[in-house]
C-alpha atoms as a PDB file:
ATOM      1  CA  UNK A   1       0.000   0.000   0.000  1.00  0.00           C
ATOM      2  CA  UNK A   2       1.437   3.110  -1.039  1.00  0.00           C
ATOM      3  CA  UNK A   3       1.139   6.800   0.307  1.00  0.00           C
ATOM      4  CA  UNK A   4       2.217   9.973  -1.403  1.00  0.00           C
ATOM      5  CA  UNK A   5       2.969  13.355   0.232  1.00  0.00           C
ATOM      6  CA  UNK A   6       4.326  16.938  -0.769  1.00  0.00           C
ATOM      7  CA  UNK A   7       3.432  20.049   0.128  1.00  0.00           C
ATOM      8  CA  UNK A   8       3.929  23.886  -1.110  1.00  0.00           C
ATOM      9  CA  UNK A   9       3.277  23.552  -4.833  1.00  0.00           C
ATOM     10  CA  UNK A  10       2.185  26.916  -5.171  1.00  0.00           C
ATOM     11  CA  UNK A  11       0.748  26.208  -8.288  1.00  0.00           C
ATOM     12  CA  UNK A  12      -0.290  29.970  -8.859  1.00  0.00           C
ATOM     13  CA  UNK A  13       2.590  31.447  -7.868  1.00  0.00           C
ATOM     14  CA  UNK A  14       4.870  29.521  -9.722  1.00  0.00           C
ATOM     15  CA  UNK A  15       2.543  29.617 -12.792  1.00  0.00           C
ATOM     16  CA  UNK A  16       2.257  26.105 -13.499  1.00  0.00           C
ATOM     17  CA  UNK A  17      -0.859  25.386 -16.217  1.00  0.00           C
ATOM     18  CA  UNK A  18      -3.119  23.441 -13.511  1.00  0.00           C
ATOM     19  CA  UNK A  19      -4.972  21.305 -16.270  1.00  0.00           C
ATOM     20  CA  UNK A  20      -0.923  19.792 -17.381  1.00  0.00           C
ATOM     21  CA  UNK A  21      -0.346  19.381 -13.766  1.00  0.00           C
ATOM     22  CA  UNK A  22      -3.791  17.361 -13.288  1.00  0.00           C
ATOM     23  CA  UNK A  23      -2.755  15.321 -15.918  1.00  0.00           C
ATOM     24  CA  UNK A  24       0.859  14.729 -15.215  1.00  0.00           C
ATOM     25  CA  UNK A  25      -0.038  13.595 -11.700  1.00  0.00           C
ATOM     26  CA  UNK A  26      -2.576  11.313 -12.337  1.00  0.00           C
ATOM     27  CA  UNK A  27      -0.663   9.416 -15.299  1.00  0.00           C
ATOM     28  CA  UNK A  28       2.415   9.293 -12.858  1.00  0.00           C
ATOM     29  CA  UNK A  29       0.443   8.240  -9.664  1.00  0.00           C
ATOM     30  CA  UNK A  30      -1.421   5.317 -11.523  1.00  0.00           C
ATOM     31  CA  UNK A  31       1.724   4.139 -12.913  1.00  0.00           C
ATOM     32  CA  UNK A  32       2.938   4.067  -9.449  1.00  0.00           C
ATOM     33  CA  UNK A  33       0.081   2.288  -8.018  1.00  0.00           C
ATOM     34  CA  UNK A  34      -0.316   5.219  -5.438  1.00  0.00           C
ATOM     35  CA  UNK A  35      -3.206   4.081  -2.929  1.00  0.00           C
ATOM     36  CA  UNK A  36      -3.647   7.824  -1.177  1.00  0.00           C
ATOM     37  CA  UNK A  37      -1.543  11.126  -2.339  1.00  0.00           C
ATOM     38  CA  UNK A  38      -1.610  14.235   0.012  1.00  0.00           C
ATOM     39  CA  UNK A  39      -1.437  17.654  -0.875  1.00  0.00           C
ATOM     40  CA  UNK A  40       0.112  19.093   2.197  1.00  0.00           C
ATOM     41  CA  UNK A  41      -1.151  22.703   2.008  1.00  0.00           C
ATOM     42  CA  UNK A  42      -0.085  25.750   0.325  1.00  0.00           C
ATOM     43  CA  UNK A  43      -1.283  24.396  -3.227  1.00  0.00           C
ATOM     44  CA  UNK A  44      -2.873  27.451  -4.158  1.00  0.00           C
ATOM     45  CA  UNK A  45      -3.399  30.865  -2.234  1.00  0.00           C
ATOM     46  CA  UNK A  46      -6.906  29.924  -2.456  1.00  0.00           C
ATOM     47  CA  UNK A  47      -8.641  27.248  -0.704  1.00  0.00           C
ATOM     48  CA  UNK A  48     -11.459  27.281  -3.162  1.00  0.00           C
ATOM     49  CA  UNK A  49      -8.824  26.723  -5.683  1.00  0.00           C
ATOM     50  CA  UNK A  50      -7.302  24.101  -3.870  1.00  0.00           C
ATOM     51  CA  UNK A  51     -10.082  22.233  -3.093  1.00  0.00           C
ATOM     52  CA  UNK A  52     -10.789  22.205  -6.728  1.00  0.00           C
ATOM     53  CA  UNK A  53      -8.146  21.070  -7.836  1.00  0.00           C
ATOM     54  CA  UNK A  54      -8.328  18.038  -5.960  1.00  0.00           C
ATOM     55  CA  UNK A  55     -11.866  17.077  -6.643  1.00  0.00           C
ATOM     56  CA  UNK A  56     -10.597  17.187 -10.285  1.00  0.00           C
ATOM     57  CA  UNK A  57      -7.691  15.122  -9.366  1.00  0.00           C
ATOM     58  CA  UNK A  58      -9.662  12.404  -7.627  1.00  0.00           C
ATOM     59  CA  UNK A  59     -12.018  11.801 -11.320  1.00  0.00           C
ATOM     60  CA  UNK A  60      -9.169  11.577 -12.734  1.00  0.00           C
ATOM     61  CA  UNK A  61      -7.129   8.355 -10.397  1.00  0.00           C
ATOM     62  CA  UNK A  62     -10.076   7.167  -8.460  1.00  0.00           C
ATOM     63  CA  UNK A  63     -10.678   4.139  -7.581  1.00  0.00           C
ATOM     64  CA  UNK A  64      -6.875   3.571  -7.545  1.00  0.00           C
ATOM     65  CA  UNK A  65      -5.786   6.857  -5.764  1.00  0.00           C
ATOM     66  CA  UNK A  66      -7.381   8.754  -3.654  1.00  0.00           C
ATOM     67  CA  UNK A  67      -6.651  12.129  -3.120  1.00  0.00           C
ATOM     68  CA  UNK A  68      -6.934  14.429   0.257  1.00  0.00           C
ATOM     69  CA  UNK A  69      -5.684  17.932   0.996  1.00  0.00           C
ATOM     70  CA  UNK A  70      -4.492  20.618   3.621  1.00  0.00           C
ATOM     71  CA  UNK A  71      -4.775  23.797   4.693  1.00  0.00           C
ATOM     72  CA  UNK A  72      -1.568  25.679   4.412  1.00  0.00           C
ATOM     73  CA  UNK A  73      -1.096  29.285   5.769  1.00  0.00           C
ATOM     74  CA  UNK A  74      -1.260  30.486   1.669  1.00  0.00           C
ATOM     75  CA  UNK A  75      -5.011  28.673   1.582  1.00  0.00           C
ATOM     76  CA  UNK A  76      -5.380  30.169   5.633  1.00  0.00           C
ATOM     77  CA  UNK A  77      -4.584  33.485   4.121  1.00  0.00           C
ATOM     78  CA  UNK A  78      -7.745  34.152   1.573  1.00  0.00           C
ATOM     79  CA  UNK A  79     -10.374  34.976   4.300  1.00  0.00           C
ATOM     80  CA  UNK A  80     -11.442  31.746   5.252  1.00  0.00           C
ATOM     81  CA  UNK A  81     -12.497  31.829   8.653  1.00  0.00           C
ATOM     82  CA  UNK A  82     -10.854  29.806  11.619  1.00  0.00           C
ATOM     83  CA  UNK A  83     -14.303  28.109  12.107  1.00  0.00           C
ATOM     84  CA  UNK A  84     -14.102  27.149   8.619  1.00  0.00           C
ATOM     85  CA  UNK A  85     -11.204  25.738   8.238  1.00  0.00           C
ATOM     86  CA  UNK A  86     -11.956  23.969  11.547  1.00  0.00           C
ATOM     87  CA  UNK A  87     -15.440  22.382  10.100  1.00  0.00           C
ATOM     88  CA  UNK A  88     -14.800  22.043   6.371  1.00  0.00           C
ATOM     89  CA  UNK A  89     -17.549  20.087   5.140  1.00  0.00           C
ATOM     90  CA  UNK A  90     -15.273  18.365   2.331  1.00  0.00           C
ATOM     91  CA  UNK A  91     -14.424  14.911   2.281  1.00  0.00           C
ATOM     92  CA  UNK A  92     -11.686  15.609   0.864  1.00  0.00           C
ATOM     93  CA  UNK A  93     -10.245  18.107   3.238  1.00  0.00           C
ATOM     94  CA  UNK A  94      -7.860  15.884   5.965  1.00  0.00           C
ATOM     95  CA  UNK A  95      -7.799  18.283   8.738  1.00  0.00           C
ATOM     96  CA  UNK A  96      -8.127  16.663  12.082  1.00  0.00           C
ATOM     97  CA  UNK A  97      -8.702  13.465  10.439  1.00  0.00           C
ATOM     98  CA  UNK A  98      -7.637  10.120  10.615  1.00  0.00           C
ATOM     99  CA  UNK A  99      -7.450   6.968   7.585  1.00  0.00           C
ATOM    100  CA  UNK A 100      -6.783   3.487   8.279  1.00  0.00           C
ATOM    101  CA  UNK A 101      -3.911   2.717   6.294  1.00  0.00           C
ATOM    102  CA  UNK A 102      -2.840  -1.563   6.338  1.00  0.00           C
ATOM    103  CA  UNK A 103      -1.074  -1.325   9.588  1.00  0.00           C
ATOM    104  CA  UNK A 104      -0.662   2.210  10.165  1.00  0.00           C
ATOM    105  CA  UNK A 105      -2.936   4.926  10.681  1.00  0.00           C
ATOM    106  CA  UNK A 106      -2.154   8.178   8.765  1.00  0.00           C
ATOM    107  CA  UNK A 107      -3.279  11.209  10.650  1.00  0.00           C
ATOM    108  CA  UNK A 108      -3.836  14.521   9.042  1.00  0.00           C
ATOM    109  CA  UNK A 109      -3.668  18.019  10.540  1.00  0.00           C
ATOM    110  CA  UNK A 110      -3.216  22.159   9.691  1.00  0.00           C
ATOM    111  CA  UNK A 111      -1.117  22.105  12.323  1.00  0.00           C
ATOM    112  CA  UNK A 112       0.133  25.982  13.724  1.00  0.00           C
ATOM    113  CA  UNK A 113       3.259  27.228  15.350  1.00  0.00           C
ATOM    114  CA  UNK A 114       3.770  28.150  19.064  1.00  0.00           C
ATOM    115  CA  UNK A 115       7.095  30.138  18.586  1.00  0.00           C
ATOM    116  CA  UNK A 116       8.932  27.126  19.915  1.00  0.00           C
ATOM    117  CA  UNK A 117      11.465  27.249  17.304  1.00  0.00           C
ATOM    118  CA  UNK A 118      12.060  30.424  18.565  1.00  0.00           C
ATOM    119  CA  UNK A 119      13.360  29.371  22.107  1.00  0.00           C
ATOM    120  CA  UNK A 120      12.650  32.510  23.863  1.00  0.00           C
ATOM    121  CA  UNK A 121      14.600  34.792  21.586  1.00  0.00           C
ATOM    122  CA  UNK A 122      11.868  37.376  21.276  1.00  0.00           C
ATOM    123  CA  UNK A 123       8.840  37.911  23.343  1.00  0.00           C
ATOM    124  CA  UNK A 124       5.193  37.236  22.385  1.00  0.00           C
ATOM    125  CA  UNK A 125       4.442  40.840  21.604  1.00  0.00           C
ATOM    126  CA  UNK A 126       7.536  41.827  19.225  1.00  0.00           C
ATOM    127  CA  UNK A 127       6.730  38.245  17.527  1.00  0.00           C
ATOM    128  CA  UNK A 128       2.867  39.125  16.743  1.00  0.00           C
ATOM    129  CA  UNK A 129       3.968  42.511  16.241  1.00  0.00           C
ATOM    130  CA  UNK A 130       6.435  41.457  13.512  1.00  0.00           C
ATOM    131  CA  UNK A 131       3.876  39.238  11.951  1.00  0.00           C
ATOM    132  CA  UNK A 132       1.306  42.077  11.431  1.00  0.00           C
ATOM    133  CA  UNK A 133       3.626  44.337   9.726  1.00  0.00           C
ATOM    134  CA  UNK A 134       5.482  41.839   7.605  1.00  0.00           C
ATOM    135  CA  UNK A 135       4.570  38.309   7.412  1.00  0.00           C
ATOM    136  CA  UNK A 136       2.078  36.486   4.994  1.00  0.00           C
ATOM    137  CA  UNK A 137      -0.102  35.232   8.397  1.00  0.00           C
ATOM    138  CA  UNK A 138      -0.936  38.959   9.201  1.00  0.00           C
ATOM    139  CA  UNK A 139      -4.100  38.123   6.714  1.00  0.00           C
ATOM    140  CA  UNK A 140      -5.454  34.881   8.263  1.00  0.00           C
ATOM    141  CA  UNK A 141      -8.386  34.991  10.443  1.00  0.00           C
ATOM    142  CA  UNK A 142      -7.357  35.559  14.907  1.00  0.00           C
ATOM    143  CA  UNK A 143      -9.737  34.216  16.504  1.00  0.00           C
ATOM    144  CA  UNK A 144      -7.601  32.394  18.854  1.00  0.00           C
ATOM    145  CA  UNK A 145      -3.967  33.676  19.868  1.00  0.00           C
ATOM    146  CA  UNK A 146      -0.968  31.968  18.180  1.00  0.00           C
ATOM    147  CA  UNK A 147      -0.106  29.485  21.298  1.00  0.00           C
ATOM    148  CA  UNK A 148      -3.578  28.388  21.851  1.00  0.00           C
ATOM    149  CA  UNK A 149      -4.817  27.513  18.254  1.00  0.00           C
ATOM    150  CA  UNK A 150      -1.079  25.282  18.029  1.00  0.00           C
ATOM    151  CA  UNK A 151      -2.294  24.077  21.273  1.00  0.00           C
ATOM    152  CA  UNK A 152      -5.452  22.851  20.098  1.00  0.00           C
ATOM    153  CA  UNK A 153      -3.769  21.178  17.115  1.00  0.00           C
ATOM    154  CA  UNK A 154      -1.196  19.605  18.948  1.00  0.00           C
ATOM    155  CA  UNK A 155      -4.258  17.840  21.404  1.00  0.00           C
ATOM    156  CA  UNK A 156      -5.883  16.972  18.316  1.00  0.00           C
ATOM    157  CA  UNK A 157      -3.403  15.277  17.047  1.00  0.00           C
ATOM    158  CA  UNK A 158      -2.308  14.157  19.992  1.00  0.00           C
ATOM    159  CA  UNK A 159      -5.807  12.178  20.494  1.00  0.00           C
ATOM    160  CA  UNK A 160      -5.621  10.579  17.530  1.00  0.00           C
ATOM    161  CA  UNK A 161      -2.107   9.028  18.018  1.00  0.00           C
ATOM    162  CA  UNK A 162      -3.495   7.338  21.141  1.00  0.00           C
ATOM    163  CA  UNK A 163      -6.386   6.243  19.582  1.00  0.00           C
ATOM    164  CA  UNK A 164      -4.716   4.811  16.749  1.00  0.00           C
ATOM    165  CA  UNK A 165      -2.164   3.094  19.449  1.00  0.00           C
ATOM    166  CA  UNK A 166      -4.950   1.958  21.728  1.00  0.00           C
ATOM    167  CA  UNK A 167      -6.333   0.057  18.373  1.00  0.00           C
ATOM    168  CA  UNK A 168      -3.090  -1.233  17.551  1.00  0.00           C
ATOM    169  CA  UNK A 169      -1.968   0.741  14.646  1.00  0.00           C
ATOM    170  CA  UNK A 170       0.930   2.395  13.852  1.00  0.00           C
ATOM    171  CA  UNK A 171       0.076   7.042  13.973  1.00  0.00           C
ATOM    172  CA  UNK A 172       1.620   8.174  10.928  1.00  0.00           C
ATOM    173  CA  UNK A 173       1.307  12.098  10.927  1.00  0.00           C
ATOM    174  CA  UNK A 174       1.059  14.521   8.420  1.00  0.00           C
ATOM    175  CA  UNK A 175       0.444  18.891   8.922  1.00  0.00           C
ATOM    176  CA  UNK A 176       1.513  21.313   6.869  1.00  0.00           C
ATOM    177  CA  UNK A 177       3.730  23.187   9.783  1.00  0.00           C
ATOM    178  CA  UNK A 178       6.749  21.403  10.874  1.00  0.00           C
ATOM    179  CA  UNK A 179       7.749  19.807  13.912  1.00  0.00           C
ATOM    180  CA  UNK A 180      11.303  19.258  13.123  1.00  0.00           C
ATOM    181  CA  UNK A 181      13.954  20.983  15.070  1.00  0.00           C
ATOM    182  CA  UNK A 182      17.298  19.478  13.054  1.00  0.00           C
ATOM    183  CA  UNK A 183      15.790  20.985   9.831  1.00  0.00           C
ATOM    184  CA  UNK A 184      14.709  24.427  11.249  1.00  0.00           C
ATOM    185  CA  UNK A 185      18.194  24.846  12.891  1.00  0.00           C
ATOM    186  CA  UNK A 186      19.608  24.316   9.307  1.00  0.00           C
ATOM    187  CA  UNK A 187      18.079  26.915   7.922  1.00  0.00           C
ATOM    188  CA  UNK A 188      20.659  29.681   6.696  1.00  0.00           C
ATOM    189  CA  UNK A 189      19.246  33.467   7.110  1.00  0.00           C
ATOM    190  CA  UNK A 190      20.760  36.496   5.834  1.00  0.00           C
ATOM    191  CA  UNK A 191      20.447  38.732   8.255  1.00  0.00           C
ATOM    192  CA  UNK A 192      20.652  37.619  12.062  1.00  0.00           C
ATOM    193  CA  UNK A 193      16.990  39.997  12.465  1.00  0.00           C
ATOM    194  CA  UNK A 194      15.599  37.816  10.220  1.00  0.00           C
ATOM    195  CA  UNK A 195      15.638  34.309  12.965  1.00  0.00           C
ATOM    196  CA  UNK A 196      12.220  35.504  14.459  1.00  0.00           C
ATOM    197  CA  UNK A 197      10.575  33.458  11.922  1.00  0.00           C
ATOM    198  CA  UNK A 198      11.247  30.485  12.924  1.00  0.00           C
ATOM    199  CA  UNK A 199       8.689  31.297  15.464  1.00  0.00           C
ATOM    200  CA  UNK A 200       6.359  31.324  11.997  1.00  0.00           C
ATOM    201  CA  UNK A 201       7.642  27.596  10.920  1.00  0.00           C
ATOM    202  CA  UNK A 202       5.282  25.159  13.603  1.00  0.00           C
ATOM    203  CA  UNK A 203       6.133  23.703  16.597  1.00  0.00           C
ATOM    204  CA  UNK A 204       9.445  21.790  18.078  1.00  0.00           C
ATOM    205  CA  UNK A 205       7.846  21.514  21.273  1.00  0.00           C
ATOM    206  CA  UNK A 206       4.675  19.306  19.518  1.00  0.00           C
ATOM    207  CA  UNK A 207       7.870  17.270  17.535  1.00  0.00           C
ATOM    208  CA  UNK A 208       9.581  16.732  21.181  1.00  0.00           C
ATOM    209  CA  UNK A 209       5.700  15.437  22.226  1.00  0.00           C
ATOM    210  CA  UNK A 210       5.456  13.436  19.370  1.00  0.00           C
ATOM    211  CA  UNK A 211       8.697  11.743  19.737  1.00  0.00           C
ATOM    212  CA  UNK A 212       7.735  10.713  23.633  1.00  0.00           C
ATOM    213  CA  UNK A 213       4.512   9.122  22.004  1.00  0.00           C
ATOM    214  CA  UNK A 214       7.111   6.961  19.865  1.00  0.00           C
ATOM    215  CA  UNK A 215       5.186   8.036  16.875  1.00  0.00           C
ATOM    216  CA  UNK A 216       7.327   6.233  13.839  1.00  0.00           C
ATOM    217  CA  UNK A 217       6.898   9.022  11.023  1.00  0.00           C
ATOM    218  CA  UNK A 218       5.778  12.376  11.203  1.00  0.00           C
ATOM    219  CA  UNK A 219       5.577  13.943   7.550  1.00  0.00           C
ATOM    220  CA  UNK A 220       5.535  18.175   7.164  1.00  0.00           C
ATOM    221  CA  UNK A 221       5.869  20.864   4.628  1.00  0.00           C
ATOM    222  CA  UNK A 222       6.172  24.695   4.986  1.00  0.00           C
ATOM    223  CA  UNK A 223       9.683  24.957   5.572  1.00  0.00           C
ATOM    224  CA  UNK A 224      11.295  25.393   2.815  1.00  0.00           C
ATOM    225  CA  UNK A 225      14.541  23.953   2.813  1.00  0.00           C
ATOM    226  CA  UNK A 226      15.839  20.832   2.017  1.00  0.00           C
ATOM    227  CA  UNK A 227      16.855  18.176   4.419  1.00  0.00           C
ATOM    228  CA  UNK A 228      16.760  14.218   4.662  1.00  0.00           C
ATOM    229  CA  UNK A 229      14.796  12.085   5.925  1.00  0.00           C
ATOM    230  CA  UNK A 230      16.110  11.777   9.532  1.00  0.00           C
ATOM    231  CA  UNK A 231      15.429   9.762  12.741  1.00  0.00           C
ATOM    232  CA  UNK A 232      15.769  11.052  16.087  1.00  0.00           C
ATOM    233  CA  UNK A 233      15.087   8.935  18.704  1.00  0.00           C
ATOM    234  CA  UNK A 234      11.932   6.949  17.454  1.00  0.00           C
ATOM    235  CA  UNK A 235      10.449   9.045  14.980  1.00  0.00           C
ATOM    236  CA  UNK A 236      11.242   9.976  11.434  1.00  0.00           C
ATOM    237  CA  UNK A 237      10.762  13.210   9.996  1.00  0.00           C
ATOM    238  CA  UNK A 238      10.599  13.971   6.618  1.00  0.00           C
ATOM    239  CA  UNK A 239      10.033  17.259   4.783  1.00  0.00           C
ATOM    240  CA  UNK A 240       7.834  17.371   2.105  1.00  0.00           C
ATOM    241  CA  UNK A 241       8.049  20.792   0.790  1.00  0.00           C
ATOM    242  CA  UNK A 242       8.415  21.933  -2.815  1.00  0.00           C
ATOM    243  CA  UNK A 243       8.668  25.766  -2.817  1.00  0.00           C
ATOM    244  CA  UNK A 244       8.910  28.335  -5.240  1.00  0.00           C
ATOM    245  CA  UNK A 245      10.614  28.869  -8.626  1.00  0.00           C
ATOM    246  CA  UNK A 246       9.873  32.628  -9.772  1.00  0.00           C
ATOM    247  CA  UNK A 247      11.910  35.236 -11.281  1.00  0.00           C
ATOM    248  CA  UNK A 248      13.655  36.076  -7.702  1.00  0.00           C
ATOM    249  CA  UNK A 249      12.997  33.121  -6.012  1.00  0.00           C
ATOM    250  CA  UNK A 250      14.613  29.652  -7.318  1.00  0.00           C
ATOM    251  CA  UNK A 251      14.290  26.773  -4.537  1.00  0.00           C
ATOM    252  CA  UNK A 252      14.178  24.198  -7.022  1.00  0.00           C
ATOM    253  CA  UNK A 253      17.080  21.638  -7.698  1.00  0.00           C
ATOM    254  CA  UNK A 254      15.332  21.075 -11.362  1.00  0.00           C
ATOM    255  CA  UNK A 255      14.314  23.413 -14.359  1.00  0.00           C
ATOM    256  CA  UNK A 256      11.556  21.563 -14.744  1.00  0.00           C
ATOM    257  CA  UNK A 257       7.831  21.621 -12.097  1.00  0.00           C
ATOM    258  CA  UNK A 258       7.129  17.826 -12.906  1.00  0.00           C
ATOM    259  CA  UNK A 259      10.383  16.944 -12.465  1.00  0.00           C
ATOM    260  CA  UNK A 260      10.872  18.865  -9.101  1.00  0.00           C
ATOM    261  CA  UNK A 261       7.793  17.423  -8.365  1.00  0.00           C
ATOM    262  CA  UNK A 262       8.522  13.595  -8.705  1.00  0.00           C
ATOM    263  CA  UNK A 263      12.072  14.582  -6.932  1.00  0.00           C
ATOM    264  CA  UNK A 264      10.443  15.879  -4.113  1.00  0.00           C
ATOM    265  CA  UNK A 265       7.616  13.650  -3.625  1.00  0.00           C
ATOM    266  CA  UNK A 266       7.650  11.443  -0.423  1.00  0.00           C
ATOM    267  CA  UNK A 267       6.323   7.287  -1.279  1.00  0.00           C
ATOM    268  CA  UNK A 268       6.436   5.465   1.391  1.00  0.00           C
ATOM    269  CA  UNK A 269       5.076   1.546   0.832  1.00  0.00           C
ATOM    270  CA  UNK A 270       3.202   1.201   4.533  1.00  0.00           C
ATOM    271  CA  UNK A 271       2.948  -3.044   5.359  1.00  0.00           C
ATOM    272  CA  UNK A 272       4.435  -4.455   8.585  1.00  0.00           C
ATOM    273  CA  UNK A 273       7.842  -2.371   8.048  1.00  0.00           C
ATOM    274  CA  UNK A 274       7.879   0.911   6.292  1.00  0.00           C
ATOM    275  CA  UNK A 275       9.806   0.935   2.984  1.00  0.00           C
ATOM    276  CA  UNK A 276      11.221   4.924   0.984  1.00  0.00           C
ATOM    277  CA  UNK A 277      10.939   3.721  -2.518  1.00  0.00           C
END
């Protein structure tokens, strides 16, 4: 059984022709017998768009594949309200949501960021402050502070691992904000000023939580930097990011979207054992 995961495609922003990219995924995920492929949020700035473009998707693999989808911040960003994107009434739409997967249990979530990854540099005030003035999130609905909406996510998420233990099965997880301290600490910036946001990026305290629940893989996008596929302790993390290739942005290690794309897409074949193909 196979599952497929990236994240950050933004397909609008790097201009990729949506109806080739439809296409090109499906041919390539039915030749590779993909079971369930997750878009990992930030597909589009749009989650109209991005739920779209999924629905499409699914006519075009189901029954083989089946497709599901996250809310990034880009799709937070378009006025969508925090109750919505809480309560979307899309089957599609993996938020808070669990699939029984062979022997594992894949878990889907938004996920949010805590400032964590910021270990106390700044304080809660110059961070928000900084956001509102500078950073893509200053557009996406408050109705809870920063802390206590990645709190809520990190007890949802939390509640499905020990279900899915309880019932035997092995919690896979998969959010769009990361939970991975080793890559975040990697990340070069340009400008010492410019570390306060990594209190933007998700959550290391929910990745040290995750790792004392012995959760085996933990799967998340958003940062956009490459690393490996790393164990610490218990737990694997991967990052599943694309990221952007515009005229002063190139993140890409092709010249090519469908190429980047088939680089940068996560398989994993779930039985007993877990197998990267």
């Amino acid at each position: 059984m196979r599952l497929a995961v990236i994240s950050d495609l933004h397909l609008d922003i790097n201009k990729i022709d949506r109806n080739s990219a439809l296409h090109e995924m499906a041919q390539y995920l039915l030749n590779q017998q993909v079971a369930v492929y997750v878009l990992a949020g930030d597909t589009f700035n749009q989650l109209a768009e991005t739920a779209d473009f999924v629905r499409r998707l699914n006519h075009l693999v189901e029954p083989v594949t089946k497709v599901y989808y996250l809310a990034g911040n880009h799709e937070m960003g378009d006025g969508t309200s925090d109750e919505a994107l809480e309560n979307l009434a899309d089957p599609n739409y993996f938020h808070n949501k669990s699939l029984s997967f062979g022997a594992y249990e894949i878990i889907g979530n938004n996920g949010w960021y805590d400032y964590s990854f910021d270990e106390g540099r700044h304080d809660d005030e110059t961070i928000h402050r900084f956001k509102q003035r500078f950073w893509y999130d200053r557009r996406i609905d408050e109705a809870l502070p920063d802390r206590e909406k990645a709190e809520r996510s990190a007890k949802q998420i939390e509640k499905a691992v020990l279900e899915a233990q309880k019932a035997g099965q092995k919690p896979l997880v998969i959010s769009h904000f990361s939970t991975d301290q080793a890559l975040v600490e990697q990340i070069p910036f340009s400008k010492p000023d410019l570390t306060i946001l990594k209190a933007y990026l998700g959550s290391a305290a929910l990745g040290r939580r995750l790792q004392e629940l012995r959760v085996p893989f933990v799967l998340a996008g958003h940062v956009h930097w490459r690393m490996p596929a790393h164990r610490v302790n218990e737990t694997t993390f991967y990052n599943v990011s694309l990221g952007y290739k515009t005229r002063r942005i190139h993140e890409w290690d092709q010249g090519d979207f469908f190429k980047e794309w088939k680089e940068r897409l996560v398989m994993l074949d779930l039985y007993p054992s877990l197998e990267r193909k």
